[in-house]
Protein backbone atom coordinates (compact mmCIF):
# COMPACT_ATOMS: atom_id res chain seq x y z
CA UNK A 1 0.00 0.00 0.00
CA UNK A 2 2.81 2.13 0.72
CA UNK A 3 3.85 2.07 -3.09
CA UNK A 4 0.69 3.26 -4.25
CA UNK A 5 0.83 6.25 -1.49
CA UNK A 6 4.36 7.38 -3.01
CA UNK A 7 2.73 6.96 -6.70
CA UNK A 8 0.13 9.68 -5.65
CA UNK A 9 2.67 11.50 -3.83
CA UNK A 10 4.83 11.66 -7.46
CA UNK A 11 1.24 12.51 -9.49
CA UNK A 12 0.19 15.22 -7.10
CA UNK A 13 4.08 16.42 -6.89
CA UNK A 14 3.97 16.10 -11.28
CA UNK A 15 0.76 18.40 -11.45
CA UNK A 16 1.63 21.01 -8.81
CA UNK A 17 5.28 21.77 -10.43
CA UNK A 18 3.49 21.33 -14.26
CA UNK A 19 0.50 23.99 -12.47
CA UNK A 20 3.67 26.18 -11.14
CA UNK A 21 5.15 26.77 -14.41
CA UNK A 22 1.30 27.24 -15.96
CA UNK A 23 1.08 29.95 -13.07
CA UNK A 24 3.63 32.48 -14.51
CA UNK A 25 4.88 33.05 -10.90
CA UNK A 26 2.20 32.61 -9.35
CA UNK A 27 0.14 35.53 -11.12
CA UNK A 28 -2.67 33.30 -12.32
CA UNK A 29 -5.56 31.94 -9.97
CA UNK A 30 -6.37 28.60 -11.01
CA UNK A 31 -2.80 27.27 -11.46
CA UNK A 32 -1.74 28.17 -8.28
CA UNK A 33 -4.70 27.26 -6.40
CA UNK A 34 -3.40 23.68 -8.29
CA UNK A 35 0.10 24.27 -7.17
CA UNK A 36 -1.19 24.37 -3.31
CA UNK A 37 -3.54 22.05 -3.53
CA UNK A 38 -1.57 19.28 -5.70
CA UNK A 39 1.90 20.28 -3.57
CA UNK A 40 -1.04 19.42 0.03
CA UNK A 41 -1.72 16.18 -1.79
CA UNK A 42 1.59 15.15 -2.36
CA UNK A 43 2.91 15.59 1.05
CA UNK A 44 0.07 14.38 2.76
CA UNK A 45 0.74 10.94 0.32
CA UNK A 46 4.61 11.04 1.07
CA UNK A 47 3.59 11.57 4.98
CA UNK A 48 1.86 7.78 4.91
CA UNK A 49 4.33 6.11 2.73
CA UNK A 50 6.99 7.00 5.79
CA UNK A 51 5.77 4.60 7.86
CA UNK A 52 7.37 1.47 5.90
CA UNK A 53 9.59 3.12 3.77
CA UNK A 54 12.67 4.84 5.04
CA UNK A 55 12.43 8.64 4.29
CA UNK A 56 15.79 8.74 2.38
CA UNK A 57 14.87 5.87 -0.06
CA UNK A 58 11.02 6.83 -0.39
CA UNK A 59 12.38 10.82 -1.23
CA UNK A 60 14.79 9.41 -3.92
CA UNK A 61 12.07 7.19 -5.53
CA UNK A 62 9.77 10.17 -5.48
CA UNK A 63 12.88 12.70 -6.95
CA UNK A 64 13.84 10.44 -9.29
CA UNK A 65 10.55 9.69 -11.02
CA UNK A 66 9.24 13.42 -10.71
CA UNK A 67 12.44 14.66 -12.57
CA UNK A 68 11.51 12.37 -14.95
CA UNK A 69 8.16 13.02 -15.49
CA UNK A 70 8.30 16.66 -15.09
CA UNK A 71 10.83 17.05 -17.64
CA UNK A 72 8.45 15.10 -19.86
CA UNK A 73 5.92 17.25 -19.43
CA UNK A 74 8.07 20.54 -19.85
CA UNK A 75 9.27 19.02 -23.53
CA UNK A 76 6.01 18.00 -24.52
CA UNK A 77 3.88 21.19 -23.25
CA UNK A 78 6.87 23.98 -22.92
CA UNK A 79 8.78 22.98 -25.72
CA UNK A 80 11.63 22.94 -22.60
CA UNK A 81 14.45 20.66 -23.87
CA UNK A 82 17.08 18.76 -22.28
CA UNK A 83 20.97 18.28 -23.49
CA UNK A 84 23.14 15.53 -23.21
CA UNK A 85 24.32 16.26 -19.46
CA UNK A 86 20.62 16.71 -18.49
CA UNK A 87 20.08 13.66 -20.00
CA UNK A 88 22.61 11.82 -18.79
CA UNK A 89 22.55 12.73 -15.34
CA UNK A 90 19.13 11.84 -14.99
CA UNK A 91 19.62 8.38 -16.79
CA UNK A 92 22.36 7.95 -13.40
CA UNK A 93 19.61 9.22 -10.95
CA UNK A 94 16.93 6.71 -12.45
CA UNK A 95 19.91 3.88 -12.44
CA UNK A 96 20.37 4.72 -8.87
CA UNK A 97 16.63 4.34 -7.69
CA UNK A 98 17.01 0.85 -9.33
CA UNK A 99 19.75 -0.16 -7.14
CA UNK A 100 18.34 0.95 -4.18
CA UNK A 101 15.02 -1.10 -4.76
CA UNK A 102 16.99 -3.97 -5.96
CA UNK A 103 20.04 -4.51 -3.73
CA UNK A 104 19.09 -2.36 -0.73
CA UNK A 105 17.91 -4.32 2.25
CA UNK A 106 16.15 -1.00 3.54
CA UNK A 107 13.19 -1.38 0.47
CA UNK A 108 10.44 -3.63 1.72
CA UNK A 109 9.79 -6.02 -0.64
């Protein structure tokens, strides 16, 4: 159950940064009503996943996939693009969220 808490957790932490961007600094309304209310979620979500998964590994599972995701979203919506560092540095942060719920004894399984 604790998985599917952190999934929300990344969602809610995907729409309030996509809504933050969308806000223009927080100059328009209804994105940053979405940015508090999605940023509430998330927490809230990361708050119950803490009980069974260590806060270091659950934050790095949560980092790692919103990085992702967000900079999805900023290509595909922003036209925001990545380089080759960006790229590749990311690719080592993903790789590194796979060893720790591989090999780490501290992941329940």
């Amino acid at each position: 159950m604790e998985y599917l808490f952190l999934a929300i957790a990344i969602i809610a932490e995907v729409i309030g940064t996509t809504a933050l961007t969308a806000s223009q600094r927080m100059t328009k309304p209804g994105p940053a009503f979405i940015v508090v209310v999605a940023y509430c979620v998330a927490f809230y979500f990361l708050s119950l996943t803490l009980g069974k998964i260590p806060t270091g590994v659950a934050y790095a599972i949560w980092s790692a996939c919103g990085i992702v995701l967000i900079s999805l979203l900023g290509y595909f919506f922003f036209k925001q693009t990545l380089d080759t560092p960006a790229l590749v540095g990311m690719t080592l942060i993903i790789a590194g969220v796979v060893v720790i719920n591989v090999f780490s004894t501290s992941v329940p399984h």
